[in-house]
PDB file of N, CA and C in Angstrom:
ATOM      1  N   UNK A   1     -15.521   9.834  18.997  1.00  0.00           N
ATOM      2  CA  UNK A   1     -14.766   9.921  17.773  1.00  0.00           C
ATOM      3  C   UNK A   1     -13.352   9.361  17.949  1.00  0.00           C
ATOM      4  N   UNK A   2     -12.721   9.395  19.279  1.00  0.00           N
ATOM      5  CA  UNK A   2     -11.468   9.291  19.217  1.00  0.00           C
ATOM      6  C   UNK A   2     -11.492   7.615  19.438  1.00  0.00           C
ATOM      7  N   UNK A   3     -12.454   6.900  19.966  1.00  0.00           N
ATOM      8  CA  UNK A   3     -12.254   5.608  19.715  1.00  0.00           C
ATOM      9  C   UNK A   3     -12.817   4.751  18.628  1.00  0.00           C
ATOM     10  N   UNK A   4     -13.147   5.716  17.858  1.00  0.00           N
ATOM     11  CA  UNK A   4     -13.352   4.898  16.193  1.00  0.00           C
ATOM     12  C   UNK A   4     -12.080   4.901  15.419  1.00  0.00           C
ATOM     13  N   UNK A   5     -10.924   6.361  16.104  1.00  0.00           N
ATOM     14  CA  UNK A   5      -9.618   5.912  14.952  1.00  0.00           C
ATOM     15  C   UNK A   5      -8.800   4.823  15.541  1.00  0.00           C
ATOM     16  N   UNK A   6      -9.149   4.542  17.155  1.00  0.00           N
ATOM     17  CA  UNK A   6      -8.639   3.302  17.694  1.00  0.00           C
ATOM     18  C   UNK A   6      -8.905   1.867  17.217  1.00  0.00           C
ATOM     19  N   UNK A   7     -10.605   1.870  16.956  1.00  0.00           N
ATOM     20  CA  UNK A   7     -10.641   0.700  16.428  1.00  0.00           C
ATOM     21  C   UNK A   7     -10.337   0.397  14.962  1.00  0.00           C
ATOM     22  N   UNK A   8     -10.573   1.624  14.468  1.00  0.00           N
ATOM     23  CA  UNK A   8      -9.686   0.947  13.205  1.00  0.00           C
ATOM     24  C   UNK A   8      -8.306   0.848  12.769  1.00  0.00           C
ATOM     25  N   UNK A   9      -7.507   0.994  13.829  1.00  0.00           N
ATOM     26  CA  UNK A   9      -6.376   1.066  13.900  1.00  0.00           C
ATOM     27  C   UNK A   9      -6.357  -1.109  14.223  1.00  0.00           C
ATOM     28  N   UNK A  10      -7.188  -1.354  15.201  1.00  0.00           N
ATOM     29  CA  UNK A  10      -7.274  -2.606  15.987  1.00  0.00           C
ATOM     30  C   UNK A  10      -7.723  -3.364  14.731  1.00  0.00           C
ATOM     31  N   UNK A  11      -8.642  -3.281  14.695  1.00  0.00           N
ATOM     32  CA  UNK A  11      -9.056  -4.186  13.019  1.00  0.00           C
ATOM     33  C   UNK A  11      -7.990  -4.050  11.578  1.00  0.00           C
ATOM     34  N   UNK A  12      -6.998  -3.035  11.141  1.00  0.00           N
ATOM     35  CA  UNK A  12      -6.717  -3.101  10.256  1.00  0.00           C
ATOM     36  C   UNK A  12      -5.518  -3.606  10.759  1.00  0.00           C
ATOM     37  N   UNK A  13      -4.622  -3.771  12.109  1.00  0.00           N
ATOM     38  CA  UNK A  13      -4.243  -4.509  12.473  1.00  0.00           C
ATOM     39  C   UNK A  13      -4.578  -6.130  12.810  1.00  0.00           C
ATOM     40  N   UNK A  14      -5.238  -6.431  12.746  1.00  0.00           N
ATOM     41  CA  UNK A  14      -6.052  -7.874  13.194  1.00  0.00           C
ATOM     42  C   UNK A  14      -5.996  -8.472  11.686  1.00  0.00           C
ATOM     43  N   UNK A  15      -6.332  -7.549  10.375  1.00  0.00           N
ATOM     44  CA  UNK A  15      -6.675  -8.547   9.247  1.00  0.00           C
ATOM     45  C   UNK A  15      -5.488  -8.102   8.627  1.00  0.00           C
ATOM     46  N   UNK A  16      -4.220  -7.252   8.921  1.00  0.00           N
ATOM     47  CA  UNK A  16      -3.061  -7.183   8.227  1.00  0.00           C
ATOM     48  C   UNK A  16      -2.418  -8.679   8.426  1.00  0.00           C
ATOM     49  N   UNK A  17      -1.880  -9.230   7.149  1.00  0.00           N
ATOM     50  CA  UNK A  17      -1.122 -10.323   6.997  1.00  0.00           C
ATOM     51  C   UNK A  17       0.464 -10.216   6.649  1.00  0.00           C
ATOM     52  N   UNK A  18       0.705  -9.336   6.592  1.00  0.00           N
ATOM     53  CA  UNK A  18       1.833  -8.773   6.384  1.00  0.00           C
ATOM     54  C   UNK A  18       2.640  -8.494   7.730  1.00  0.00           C
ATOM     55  N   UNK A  19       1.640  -8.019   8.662  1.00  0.00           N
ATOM     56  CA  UNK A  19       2.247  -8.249  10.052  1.00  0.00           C
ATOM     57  C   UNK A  19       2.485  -9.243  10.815  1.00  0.00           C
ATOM     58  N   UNK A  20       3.997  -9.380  11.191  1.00  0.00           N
ATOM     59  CA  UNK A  20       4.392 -10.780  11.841  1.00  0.00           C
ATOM     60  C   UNK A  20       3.245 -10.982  13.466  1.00  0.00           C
ATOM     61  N   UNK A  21       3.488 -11.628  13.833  1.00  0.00           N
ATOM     62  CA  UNK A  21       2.544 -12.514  14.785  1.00  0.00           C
ATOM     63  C   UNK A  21       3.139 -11.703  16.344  1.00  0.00           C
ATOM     64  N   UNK A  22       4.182 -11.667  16.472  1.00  0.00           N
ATOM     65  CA  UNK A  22       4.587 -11.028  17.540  1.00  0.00           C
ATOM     66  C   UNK A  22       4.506  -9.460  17.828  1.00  0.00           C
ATOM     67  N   UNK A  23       5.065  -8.793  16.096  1.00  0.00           N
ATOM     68  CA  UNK A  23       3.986  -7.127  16.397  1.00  0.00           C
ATOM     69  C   UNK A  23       3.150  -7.169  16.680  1.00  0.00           C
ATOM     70  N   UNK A  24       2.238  -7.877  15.846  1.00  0.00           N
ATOM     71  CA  UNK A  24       0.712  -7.515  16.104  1.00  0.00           C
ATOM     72  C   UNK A  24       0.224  -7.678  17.589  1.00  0.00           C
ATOM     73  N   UNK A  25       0.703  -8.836  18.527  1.00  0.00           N
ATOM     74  CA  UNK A  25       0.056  -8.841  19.607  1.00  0.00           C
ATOM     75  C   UNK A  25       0.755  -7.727  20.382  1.00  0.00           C
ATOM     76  N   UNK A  26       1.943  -6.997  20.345  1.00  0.00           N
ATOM     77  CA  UNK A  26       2.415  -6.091  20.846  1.00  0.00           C
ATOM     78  C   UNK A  26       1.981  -4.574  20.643  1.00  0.00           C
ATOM     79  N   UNK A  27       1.463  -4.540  19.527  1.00  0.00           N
ATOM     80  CA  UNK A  27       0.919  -2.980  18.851  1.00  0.00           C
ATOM     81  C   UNK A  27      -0.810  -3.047  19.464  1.00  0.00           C
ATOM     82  N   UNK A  28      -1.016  -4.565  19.440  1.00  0.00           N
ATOM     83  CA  UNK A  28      -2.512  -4.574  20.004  1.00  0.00           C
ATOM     84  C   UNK A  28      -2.557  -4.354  21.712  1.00  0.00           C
ATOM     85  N   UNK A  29      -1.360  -4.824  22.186  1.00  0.00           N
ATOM     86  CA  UNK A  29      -1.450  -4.127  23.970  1.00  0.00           C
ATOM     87  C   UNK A  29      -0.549  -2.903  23.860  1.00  0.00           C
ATOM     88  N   UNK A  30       0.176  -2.587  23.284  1.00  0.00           N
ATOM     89  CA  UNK A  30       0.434  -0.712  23.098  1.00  0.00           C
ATOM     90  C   UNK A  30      -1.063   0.419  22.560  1.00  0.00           C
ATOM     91  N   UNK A  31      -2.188  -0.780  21.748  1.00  0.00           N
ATOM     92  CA  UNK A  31      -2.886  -0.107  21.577  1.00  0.00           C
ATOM     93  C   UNK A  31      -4.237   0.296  22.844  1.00  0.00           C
ATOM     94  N   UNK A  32      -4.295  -1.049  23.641  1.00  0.00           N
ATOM     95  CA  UNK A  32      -4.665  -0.946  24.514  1.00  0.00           C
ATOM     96  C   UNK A  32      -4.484  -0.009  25.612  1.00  0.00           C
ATOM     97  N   UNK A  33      -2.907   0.144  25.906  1.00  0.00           N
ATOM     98  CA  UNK A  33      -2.558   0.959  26.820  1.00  0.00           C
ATOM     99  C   UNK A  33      -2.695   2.683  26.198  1.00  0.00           C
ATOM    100  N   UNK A  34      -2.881   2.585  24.705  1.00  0.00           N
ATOM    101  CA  UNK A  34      -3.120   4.207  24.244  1.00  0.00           C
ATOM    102  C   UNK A  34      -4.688   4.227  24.407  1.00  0.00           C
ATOM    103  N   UNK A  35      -5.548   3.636  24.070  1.00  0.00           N
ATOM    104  CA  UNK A  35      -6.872   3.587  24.538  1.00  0.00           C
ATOM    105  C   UNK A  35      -7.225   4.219  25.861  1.00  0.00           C
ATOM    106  N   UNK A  36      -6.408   3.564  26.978  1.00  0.00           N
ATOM    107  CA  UNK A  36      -6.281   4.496  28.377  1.00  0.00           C
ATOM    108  C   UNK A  36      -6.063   5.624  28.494  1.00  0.00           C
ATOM    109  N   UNK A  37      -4.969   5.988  27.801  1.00  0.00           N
ATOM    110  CA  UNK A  37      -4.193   7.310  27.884  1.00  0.00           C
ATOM    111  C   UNK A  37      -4.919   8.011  27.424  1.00  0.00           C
ATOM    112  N   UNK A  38      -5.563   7.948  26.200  1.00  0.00           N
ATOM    113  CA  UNK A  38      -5.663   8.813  25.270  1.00  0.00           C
ATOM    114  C   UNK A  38      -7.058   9.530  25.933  1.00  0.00           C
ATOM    115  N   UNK A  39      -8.138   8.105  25.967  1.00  0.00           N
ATOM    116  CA  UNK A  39      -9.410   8.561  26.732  1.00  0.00           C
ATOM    117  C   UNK A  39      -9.468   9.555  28.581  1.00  0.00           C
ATOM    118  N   UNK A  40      -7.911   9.379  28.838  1.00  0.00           N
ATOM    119  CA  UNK A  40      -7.665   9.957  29.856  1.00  0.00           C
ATOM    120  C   UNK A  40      -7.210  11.903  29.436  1.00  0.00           C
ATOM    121  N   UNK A  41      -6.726  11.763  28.118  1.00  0.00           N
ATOM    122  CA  UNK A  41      -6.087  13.063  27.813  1.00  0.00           C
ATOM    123  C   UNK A  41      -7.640  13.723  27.263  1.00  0.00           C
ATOM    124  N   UNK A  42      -8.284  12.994  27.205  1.00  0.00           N
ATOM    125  CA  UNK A  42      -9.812  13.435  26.178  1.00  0.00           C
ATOM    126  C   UNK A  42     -10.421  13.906  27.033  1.00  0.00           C
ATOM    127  N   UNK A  43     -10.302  13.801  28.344  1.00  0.00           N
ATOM    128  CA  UNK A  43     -11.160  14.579  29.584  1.00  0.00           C
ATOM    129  C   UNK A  43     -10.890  16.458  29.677  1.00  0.00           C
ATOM    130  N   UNK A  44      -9.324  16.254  29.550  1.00  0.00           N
ATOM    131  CA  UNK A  44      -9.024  17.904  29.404  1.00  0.00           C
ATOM    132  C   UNK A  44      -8.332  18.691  28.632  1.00  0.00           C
ATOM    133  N   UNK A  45      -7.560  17.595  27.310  1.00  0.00           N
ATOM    134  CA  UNK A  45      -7.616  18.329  26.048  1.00  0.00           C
ATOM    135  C   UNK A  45      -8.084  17.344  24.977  1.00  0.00           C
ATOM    136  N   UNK A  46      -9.639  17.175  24.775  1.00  0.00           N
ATOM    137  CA  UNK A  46      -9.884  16.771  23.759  1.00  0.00           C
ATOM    138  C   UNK A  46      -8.993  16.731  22.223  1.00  0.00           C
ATOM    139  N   UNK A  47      -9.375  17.949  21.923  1.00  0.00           N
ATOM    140  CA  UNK A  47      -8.762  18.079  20.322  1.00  0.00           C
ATOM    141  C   UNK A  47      -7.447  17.255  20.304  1.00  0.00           C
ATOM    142  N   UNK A  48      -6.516  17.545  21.755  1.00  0.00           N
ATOM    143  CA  UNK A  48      -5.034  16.905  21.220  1.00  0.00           C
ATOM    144  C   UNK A  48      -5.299  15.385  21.451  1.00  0.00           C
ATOM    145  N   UNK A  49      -6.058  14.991  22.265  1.00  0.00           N
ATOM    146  CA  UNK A  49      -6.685  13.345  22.078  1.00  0.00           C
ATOM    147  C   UNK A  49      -7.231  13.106  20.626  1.00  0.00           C
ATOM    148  N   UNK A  50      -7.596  13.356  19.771  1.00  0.00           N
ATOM    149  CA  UNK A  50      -8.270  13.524  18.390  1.00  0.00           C
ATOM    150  C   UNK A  50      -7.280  13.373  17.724  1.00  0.00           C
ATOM    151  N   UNK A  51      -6.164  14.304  18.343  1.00  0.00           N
ATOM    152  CA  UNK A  51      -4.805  14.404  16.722  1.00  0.00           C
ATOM    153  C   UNK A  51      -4.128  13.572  17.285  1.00  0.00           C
ATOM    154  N   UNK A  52      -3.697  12.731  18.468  1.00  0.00           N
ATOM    155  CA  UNK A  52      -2.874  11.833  18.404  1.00  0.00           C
ATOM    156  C   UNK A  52      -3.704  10.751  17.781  1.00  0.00           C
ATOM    157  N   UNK A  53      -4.898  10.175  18.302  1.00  0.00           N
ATOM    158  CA  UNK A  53      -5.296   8.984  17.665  1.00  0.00           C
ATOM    159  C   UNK A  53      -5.557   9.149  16.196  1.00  0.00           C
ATOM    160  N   UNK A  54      -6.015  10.129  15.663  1.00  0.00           N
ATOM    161  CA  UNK A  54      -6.034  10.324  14.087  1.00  0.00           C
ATOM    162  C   UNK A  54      -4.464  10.191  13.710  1.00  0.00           C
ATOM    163  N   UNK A  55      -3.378  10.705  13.922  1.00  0.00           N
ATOM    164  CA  UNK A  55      -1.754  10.005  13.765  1.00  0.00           C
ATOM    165  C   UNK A  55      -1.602   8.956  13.788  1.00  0.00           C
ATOM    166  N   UNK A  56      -2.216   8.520  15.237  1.00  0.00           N
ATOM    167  CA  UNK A  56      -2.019   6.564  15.074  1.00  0.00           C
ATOM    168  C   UNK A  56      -2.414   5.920  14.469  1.00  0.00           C
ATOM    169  N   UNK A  57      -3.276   6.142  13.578  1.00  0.00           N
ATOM    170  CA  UNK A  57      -4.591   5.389  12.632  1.00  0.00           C
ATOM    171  C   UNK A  57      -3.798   6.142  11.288  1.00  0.00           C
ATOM    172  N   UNK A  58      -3.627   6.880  11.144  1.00  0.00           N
ATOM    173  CA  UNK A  58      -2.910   7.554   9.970  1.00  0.00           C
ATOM    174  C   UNK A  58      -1.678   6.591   9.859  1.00  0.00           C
ATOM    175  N   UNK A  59      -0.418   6.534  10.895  1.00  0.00           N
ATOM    176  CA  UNK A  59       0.622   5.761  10.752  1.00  0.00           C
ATOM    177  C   UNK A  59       0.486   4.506  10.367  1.00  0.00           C
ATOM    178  N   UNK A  60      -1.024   4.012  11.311  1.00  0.00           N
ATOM    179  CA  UNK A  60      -0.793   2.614  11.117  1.00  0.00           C
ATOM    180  C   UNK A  60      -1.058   1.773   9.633  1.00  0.00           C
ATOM    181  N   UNK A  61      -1.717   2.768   9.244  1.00  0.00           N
ATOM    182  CA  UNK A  61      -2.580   2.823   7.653  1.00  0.00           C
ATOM    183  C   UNK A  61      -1.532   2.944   6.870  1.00  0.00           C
ATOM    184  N   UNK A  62      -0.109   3.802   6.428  1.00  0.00           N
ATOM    185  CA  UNK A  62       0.955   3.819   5.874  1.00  0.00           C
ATOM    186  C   UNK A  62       2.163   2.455   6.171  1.00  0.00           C
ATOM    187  N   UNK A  63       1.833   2.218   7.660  1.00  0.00           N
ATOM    188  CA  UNK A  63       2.821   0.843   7.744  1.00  0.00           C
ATOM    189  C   UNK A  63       2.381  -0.175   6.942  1.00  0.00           C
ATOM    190  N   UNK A  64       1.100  -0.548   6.816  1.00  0.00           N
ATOM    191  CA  UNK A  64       0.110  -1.567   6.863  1.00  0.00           C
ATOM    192  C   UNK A  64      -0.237  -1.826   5.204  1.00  0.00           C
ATOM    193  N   UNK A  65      -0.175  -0.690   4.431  1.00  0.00           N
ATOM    194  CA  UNK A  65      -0.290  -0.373   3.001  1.00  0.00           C
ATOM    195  C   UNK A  65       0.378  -1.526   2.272  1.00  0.00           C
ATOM    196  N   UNK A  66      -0.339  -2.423   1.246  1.00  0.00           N
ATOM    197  CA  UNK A  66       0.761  -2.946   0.405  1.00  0.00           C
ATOM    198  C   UNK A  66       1.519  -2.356  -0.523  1.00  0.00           C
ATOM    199  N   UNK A  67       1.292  -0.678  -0.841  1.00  0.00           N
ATOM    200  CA  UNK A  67       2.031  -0.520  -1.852  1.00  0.00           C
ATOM    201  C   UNK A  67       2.593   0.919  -0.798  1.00  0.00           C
ATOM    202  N   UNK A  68       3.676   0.844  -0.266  1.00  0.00           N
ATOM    203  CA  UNK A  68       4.358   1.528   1.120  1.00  0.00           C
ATOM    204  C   UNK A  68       4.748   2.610   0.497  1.00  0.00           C
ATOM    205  N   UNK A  69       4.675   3.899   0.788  1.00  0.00           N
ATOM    206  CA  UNK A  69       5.158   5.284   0.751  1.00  0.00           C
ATOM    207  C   UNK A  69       5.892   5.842   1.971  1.00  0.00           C
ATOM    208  N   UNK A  70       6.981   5.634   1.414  1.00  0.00           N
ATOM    209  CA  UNK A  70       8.218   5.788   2.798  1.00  0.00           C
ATOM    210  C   UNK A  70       8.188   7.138   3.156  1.00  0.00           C
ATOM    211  N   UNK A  71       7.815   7.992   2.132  1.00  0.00           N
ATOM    212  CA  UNK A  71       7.652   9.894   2.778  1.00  0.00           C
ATOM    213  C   UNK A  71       6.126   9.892   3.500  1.00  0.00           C
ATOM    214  N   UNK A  72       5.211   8.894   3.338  1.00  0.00           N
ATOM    215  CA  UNK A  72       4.156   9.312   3.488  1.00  0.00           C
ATOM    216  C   UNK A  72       4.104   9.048   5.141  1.00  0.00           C
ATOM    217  N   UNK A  73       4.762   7.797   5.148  1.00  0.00           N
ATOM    218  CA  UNK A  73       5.039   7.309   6.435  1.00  0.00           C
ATOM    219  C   UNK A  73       5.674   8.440   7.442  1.00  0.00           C
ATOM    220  N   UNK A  74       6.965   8.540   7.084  1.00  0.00           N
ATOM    221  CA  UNK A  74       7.158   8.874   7.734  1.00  0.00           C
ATOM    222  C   UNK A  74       7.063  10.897   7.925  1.00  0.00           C
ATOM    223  N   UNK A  75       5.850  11.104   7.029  1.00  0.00           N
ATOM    224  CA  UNK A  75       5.339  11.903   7.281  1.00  0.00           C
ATOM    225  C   UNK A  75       4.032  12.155   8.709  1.00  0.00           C
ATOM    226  N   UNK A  76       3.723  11.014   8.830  1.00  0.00           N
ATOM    227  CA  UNK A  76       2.699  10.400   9.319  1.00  0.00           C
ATOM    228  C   UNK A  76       3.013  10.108  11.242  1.00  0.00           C
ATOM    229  N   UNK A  77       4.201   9.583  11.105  1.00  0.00           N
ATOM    230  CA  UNK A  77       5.186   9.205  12.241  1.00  0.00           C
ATOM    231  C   UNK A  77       5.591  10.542  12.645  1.00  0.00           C
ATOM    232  N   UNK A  78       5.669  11.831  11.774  1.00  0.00           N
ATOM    233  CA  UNK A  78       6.495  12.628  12.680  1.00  0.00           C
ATOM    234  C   UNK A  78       5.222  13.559  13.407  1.00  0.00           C
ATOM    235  N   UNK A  79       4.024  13.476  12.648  1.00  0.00           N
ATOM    236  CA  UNK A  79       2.924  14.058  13.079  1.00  0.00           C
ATOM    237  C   UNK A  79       2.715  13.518  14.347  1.00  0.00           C
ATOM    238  N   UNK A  80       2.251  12.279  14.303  1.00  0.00           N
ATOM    239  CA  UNK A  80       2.056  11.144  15.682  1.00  0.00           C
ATOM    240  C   UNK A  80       2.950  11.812  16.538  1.00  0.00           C
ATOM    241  N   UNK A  81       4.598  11.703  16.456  1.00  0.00           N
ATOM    242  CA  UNK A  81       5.332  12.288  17.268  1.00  0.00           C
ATOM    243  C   UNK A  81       4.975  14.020  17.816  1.00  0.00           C
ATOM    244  N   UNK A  82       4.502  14.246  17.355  1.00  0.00           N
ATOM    245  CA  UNK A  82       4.655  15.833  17.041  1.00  0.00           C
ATOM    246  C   UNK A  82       3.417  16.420  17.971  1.00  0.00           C
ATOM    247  N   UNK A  83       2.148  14.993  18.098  1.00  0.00           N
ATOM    248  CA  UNK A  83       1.047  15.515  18.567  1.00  0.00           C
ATOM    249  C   UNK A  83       0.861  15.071  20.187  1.00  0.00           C
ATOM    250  N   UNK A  84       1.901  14.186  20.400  1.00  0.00           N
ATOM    251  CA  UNK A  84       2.259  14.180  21.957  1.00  0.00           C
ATOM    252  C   UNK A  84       3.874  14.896  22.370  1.00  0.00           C
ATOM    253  N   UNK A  85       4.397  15.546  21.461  1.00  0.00           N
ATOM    254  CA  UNK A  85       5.227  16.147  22.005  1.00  0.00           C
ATOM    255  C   UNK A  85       5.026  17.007  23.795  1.00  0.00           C
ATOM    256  N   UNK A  86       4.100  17.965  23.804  1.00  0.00           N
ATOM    257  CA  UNK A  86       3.568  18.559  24.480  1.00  0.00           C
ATOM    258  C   UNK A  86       3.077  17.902  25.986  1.00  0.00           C
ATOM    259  N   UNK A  87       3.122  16.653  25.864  1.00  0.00           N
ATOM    260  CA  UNK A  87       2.767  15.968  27.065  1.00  0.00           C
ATOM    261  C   UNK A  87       3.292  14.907  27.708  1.00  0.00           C
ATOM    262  N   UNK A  88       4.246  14.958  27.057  1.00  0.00           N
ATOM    263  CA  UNK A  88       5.550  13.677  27.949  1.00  0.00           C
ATOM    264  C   UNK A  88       5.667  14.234  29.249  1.00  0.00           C
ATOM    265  N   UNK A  89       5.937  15.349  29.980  1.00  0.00           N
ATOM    266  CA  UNK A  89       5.634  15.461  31.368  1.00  0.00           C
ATOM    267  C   UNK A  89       4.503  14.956  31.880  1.00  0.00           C
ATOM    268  N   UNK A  90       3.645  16.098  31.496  1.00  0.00           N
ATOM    269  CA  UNK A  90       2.406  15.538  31.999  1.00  0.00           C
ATOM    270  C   UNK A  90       1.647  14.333  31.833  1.00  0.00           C
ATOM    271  N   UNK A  91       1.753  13.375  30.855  1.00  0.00           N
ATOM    272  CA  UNK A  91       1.123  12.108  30.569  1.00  0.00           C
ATOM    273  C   UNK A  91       2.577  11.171  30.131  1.00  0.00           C
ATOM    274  N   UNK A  92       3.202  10.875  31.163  1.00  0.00           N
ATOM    275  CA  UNK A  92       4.533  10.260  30.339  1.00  0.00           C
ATOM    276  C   UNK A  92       4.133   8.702  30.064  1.00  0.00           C
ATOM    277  N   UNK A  93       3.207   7.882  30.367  1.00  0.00           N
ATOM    278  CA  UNK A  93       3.044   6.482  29.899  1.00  0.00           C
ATOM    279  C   UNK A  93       2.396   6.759  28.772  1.00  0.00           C
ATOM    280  N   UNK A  94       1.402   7.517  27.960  1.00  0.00           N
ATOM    281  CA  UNK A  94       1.229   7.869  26.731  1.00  0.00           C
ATOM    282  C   UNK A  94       2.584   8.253  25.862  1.00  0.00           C
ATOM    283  N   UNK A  95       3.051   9.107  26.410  1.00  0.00           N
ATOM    284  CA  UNK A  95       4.463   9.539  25.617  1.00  0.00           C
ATOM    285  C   UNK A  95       5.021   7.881  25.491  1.00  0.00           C
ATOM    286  N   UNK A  96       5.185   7.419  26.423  1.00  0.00           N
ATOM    287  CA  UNK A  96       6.130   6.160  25.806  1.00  0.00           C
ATOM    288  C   UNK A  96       5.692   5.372  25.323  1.00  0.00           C
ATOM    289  N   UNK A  97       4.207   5.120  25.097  1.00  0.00           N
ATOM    290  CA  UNK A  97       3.353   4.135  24.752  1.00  0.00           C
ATOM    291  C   UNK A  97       3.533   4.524  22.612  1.00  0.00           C
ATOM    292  N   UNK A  98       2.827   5.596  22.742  1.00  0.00           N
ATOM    293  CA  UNK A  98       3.358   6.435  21.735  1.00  0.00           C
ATOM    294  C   UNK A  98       4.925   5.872  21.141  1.00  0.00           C
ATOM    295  N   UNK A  99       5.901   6.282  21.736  1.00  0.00           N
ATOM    296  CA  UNK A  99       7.271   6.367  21.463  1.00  0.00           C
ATOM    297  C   UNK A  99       7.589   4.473  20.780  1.00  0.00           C
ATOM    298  N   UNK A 100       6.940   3.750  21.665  1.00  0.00           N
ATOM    299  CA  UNK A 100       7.307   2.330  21.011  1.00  0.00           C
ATOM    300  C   UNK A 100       6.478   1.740  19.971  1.00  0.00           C
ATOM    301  N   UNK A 101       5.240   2.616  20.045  1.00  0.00           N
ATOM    302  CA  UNK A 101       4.339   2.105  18.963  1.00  0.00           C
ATOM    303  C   UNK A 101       4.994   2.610  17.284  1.00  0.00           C
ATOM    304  N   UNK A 102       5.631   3.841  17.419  1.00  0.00           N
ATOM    305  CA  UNK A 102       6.321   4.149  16.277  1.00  0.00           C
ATOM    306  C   UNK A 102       7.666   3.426  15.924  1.00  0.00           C
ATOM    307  N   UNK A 103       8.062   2.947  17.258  1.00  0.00           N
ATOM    308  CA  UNK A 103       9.055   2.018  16.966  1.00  0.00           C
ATOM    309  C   UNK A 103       8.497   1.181  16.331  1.00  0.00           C
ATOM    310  N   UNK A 104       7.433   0.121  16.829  1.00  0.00           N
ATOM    311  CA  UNK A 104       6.995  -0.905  15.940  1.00  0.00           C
ATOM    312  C   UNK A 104       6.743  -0.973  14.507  1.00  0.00           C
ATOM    313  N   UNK A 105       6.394   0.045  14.384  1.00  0.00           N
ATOM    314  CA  UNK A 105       5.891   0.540  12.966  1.00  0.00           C
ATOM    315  C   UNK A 105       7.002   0.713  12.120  1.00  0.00           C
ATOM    316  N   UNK A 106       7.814   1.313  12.278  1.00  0.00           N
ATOM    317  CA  UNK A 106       9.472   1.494  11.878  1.00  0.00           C
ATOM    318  C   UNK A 106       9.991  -0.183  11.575  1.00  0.00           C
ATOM    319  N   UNK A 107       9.885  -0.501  12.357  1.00  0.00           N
ATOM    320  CA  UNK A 107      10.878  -1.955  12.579  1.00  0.00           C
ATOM    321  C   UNK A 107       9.987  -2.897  11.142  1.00  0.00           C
ATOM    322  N   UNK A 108       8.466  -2.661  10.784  1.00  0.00           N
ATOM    323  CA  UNK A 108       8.140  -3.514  10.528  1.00  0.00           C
ATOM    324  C   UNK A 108       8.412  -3.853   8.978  1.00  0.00           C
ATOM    325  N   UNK A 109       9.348  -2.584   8.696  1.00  0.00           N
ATOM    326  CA  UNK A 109      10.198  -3.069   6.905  1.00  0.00           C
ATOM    327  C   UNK A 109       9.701  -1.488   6.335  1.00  0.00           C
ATOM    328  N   UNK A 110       9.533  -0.542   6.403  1.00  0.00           N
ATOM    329  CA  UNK A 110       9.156   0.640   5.775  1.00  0.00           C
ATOM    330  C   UNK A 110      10.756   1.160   5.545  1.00  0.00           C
TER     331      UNK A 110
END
């Protein structure tokens, strides 16, 4: 389950046109490197592997929107944030992988 909200995070990135050429290949190897993480956090806390990638697929779906809801977003972003809070010690290349992917998303005009 947790790598179906990945890939559609990867595909609705891939056919967004709205996204410049240089995010996209950057959100697509941040997505890569959360793919690792995440399937690594899914070994011993599933559920919180579930709610971060359902956040990331949630965020990326509000960046990506042509008709943009700036509360929805960044309703969306603080969840994402909110659902790796708990593991920046313990998984800190997820935490930062995480941390720049919301940057990207931010930067991209919301």
């Amino acid at each position: 389950m947790v790598g179906n909200h990945l890939d559609k995070i990867e595909e609705r990135l891939k056919q967004n046109k709205s996204v410049n050429e240089a995010d996209k290949v950057e959100l697509l190897n941040l997505l890569t490197t959360l793919r690792t993480e995440i399937d690594n956090l899914s070994q011993t806390h599933h559920e919180h592997a579930e709610s971060i990638a359902r956040f990331a697929a949630l965020s990326t779906h509000e960046a990506t929107r042509e008709e943009k809801s700036s509360t929805l977003f960044d309703l969306s972003i603080k969840g994402l944030n909110s659902s790796v809070q708990d593991f920046e010690t313990s998984h800190p290349v997820l935490a930062e992988a995480i941390n720049r992917f919301c940057t990207l998303l931010y930067n991209m005009g919301i």
